[in-house]
PDB file of N, CA and C in Angstrom:
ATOM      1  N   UNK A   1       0.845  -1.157   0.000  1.00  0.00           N
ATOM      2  CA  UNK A   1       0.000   0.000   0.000  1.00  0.00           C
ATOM      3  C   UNK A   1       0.894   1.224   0.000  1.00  0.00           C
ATOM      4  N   UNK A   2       0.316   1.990  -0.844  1.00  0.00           N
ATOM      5  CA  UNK A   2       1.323   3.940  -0.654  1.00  0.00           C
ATOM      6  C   UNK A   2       0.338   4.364   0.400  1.00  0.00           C
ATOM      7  N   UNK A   3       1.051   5.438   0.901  1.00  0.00           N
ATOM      8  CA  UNK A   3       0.013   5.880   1.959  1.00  0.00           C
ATOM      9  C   UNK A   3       1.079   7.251   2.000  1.00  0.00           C
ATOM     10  N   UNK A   4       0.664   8.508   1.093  1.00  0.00           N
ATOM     11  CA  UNK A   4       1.729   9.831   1.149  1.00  0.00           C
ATOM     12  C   UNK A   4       3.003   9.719   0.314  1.00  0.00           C
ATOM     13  N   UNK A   5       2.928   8.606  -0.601  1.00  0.00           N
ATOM     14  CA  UNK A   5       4.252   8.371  -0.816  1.00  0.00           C
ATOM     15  C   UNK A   5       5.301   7.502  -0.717  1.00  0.00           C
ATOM     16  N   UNK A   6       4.598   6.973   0.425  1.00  0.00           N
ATOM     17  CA  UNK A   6       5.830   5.719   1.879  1.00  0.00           C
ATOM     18  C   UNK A   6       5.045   4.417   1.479  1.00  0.00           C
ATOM     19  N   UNK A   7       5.706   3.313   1.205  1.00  0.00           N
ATOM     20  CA  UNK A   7       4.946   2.499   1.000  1.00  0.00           C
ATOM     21  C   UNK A   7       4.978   1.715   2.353  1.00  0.00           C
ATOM     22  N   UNK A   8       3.430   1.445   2.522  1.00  0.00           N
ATOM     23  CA  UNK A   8       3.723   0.905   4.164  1.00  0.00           C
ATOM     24  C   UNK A   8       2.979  -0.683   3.769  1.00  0.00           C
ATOM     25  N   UNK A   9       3.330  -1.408   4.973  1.00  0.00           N
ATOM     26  CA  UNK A   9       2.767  -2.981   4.954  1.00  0.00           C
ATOM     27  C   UNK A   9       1.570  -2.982   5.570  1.00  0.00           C
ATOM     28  N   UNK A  10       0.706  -3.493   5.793  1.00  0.00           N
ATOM     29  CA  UNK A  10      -0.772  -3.363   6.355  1.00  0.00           C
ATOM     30  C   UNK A  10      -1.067  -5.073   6.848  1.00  0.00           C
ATOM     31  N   UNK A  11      -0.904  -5.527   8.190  1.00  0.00           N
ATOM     32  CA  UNK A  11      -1.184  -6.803   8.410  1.00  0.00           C
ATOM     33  C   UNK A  11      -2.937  -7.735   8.660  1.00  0.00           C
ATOM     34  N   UNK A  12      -3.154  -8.342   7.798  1.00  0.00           N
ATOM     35  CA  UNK A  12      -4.268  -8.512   7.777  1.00  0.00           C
ATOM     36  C   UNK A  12      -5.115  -9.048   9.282  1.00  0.00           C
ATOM     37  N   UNK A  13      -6.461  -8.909   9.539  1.00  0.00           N
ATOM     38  CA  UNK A  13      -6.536  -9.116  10.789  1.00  0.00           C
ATOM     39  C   UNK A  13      -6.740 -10.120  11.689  1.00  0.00           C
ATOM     40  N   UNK A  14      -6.439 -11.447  11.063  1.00  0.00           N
ATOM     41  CA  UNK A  14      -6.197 -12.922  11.420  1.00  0.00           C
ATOM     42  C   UNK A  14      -4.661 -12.507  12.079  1.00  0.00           C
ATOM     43  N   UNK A  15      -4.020 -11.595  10.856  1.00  0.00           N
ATOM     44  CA  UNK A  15      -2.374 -12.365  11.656  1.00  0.00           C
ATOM     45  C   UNK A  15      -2.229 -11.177  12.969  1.00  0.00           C
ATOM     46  N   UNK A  16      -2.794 -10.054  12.774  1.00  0.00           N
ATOM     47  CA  UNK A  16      -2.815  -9.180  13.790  1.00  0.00           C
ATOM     48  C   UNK A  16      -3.454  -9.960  15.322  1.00  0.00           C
ATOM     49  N   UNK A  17      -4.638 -10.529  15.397  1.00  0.00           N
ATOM     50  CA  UNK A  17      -5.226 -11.010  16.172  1.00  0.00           C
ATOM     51  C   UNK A  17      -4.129 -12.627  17.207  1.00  0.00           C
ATOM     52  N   UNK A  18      -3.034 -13.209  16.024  1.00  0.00           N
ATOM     53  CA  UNK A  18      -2.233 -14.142  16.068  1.00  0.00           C
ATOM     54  C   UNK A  18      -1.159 -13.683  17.303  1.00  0.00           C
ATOM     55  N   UNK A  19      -0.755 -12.739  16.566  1.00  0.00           N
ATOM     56  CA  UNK A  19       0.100 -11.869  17.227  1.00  0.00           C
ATOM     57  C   UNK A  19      -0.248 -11.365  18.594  1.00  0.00           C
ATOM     58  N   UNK A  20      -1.550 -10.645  18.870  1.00  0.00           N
ATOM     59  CA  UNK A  20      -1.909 -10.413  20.118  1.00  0.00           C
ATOM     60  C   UNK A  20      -2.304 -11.497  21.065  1.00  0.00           C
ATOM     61  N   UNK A  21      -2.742 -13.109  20.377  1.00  0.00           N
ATOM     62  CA  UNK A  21      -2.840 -13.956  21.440  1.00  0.00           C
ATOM     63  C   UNK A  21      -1.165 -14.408  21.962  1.00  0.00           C
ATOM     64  N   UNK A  22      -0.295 -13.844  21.243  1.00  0.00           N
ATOM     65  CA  UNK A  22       1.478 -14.826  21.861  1.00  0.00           C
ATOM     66  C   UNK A  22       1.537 -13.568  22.582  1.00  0.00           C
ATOM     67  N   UNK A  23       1.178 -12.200  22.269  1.00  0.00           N
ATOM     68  CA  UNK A  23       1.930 -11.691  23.472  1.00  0.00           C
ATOM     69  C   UNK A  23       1.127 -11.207  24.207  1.00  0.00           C
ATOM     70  N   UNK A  24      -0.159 -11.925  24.010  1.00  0.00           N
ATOM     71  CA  UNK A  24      -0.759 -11.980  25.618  1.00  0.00           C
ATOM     72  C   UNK A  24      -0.446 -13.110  26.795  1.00  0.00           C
ATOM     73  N   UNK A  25       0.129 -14.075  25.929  1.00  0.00           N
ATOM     74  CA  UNK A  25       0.896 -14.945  26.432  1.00  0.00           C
ATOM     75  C   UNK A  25       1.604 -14.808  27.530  1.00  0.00           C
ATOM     76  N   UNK A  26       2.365 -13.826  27.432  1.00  0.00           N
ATOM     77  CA  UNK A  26       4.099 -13.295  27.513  1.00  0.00           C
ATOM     78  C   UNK A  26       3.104 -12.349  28.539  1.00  0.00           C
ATOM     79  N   UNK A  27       2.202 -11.258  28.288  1.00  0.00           N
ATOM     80  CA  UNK A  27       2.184 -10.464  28.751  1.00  0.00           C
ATOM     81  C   UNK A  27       1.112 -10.300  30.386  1.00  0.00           C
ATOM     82  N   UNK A  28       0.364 -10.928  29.784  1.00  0.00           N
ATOM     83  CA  UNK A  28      -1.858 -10.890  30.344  1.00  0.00           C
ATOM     84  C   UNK A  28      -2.150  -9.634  30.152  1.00  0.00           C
ATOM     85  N   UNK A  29      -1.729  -8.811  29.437  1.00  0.00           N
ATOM     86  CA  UNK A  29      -2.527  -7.426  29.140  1.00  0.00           C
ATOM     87  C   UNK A  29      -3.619  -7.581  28.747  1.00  0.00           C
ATOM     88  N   UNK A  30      -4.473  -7.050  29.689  1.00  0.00           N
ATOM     89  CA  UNK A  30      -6.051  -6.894  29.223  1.00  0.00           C
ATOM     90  C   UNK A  30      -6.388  -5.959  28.127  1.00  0.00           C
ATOM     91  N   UNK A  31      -5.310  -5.290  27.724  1.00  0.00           N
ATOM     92  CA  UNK A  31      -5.409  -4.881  26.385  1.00  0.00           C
ATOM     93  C   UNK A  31      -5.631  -5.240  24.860  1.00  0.00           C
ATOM     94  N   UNK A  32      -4.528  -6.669  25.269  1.00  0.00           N
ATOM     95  CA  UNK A  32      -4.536  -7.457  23.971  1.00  0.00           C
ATOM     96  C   UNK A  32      -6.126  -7.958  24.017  1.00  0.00           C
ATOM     97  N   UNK A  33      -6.404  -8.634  25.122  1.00  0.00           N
ATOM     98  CA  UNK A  33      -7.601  -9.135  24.692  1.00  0.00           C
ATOM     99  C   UNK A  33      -8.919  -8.522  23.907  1.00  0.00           C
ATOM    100  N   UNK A  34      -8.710  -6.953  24.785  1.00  0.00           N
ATOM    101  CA  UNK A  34      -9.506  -6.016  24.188  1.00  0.00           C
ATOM    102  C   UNK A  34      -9.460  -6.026  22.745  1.00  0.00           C
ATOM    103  N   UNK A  35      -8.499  -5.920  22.732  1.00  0.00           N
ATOM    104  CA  UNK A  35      -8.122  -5.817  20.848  1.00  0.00           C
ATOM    105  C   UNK A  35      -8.881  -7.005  19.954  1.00  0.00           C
ATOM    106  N   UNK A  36      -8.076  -8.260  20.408  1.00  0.00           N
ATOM    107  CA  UNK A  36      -8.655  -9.491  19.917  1.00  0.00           C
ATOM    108  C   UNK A  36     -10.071  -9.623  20.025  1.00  0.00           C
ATOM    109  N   UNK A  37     -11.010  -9.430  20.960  1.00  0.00           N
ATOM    110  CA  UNK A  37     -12.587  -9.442  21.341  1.00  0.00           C
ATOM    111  C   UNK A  37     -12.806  -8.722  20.020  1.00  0.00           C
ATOM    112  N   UNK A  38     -12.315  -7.203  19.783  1.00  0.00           N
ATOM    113  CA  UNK A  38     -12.882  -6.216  18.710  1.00  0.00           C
ATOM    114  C   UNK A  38     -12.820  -7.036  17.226  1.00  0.00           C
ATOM    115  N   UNK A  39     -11.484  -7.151  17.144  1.00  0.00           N
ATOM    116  CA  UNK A  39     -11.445  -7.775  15.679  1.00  0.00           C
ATOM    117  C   UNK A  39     -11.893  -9.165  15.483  1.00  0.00           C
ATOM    118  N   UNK A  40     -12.196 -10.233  16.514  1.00  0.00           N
ATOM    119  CA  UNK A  40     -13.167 -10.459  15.673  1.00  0.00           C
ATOM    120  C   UNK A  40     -14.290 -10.579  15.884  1.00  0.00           C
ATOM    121  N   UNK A  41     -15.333  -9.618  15.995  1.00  0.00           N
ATOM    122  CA  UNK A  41     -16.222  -8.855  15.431  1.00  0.00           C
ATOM    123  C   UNK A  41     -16.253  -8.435  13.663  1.00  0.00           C
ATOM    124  N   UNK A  42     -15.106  -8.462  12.873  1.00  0.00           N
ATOM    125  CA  UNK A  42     -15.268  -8.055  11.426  1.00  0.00           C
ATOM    126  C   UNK A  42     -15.847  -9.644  10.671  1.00  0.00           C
ATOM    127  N   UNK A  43     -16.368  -9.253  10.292  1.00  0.00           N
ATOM    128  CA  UNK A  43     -17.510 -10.237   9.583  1.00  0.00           C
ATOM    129  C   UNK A  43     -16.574 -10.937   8.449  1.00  0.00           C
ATOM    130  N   UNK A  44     -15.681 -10.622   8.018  1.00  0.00           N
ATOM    131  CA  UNK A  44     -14.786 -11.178   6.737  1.00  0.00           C
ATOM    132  C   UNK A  44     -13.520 -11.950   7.002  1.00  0.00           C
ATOM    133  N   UNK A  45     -13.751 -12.530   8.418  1.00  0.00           N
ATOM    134  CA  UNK A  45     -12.031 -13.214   9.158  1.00  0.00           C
ATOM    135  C   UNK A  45     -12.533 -14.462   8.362  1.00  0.00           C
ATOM    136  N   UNK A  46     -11.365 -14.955   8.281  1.00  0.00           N
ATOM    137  CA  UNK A  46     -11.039 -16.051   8.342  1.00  0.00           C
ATOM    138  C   UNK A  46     -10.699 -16.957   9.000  1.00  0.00           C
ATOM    139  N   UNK A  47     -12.156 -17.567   9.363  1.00  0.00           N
ATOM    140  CA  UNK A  47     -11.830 -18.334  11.259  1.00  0.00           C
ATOM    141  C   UNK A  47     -10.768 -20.057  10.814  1.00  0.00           C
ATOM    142  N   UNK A  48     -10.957 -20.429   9.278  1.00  0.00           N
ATOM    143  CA  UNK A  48     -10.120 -21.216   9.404  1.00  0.00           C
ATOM    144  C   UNK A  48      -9.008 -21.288   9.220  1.00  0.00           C
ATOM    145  N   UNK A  49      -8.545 -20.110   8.439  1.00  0.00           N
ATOM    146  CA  UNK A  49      -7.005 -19.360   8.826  1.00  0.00           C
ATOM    147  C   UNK A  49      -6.638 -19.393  10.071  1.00  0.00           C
ATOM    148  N   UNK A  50      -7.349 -18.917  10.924  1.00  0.00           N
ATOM    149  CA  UNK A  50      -6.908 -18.226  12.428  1.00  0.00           C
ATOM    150  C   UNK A  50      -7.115 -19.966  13.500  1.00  0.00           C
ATOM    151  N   UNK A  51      -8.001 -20.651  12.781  1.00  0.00           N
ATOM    152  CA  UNK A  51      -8.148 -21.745  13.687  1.00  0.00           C
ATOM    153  C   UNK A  51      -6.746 -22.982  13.160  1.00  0.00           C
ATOM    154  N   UNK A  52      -5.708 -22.529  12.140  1.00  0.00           N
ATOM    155  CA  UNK A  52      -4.955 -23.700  11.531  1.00  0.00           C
ATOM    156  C   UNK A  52      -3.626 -22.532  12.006  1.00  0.00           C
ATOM    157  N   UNK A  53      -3.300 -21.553  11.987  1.00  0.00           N
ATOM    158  CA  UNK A  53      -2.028 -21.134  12.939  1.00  0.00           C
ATOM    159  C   UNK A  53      -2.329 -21.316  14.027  1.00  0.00           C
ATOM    160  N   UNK A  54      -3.559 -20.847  14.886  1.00  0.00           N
ATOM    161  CA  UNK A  54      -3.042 -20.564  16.059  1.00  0.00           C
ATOM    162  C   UNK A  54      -2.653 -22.475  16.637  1.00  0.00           C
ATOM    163  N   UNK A  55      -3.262 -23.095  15.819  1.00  0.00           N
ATOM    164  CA  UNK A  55      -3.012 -24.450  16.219  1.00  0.00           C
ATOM    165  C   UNK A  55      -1.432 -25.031  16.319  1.00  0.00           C
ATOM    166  N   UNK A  56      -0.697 -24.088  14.885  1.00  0.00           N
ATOM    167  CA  UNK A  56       0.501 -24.757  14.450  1.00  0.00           C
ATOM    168  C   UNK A  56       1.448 -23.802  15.245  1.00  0.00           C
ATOM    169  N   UNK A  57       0.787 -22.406  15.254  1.00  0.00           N
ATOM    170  CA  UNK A  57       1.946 -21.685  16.978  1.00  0.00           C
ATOM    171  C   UNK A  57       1.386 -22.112  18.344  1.00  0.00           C
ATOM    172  N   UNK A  58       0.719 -23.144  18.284  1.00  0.00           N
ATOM    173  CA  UNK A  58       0.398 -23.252  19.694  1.00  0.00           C
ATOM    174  C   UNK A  58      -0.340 -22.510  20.451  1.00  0.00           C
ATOM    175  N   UNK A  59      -0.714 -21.684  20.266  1.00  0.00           N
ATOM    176  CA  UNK A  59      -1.601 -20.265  20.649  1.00  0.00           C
ATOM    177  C   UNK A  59      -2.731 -20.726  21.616  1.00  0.00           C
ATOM    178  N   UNK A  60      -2.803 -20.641  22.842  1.00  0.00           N
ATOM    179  CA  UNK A  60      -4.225 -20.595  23.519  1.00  0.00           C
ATOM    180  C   UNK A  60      -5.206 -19.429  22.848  1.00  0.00           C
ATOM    181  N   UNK A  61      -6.292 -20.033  22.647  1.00  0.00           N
ATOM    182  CA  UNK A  61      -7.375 -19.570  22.501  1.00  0.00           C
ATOM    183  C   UNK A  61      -8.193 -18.507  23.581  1.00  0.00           C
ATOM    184  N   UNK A  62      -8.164 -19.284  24.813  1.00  0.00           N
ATOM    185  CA  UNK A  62      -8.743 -18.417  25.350  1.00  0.00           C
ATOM    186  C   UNK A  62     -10.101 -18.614  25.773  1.00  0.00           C
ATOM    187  N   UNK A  63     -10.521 -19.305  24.979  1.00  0.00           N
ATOM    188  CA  UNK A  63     -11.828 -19.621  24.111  1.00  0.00           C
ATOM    189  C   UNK A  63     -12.702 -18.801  24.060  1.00  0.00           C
ATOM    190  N   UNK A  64     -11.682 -17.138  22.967  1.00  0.00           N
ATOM    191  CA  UNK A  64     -11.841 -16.587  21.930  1.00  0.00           C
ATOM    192  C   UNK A  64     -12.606 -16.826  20.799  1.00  0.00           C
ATOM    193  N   UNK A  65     -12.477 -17.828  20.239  1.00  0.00           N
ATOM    194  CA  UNK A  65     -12.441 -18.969  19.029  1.00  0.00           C
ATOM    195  C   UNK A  65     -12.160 -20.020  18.937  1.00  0.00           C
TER     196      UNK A  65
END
């Protein structure tokens, strides 16, 4: 994506959501979860994307998803 000029990366919101369950891991920020609760809420995830990493990083759920 350009965005001004700069070309920036934009992470889609399966791997964003991936990401906030390992370092809620690491962390227990009730933040991450916040985050994760919101996104998914978007109607266009891909729960069997998100259900075949978080399996292969090991990822607790939470039972998030």
């Amino acid at each position: 994506m350009d965005f001004l000029g700069i070309r920036c990366y934009i992470s889609a919101p399966e791997d964003l959501i991936l990401s906030k369950l390992k370092w809620y891991q690491y962390s227990q920020s009730a933040k991450q979860l916040e985050d994760i609760k919101f996104l998914l809420h978007e109607p266009s995830l891909n729960k069997q994307y998100l259900e075949r990493w978080a399996t292969r990083l090991q990822l607790d759920r939470y039972g998030l998803f």
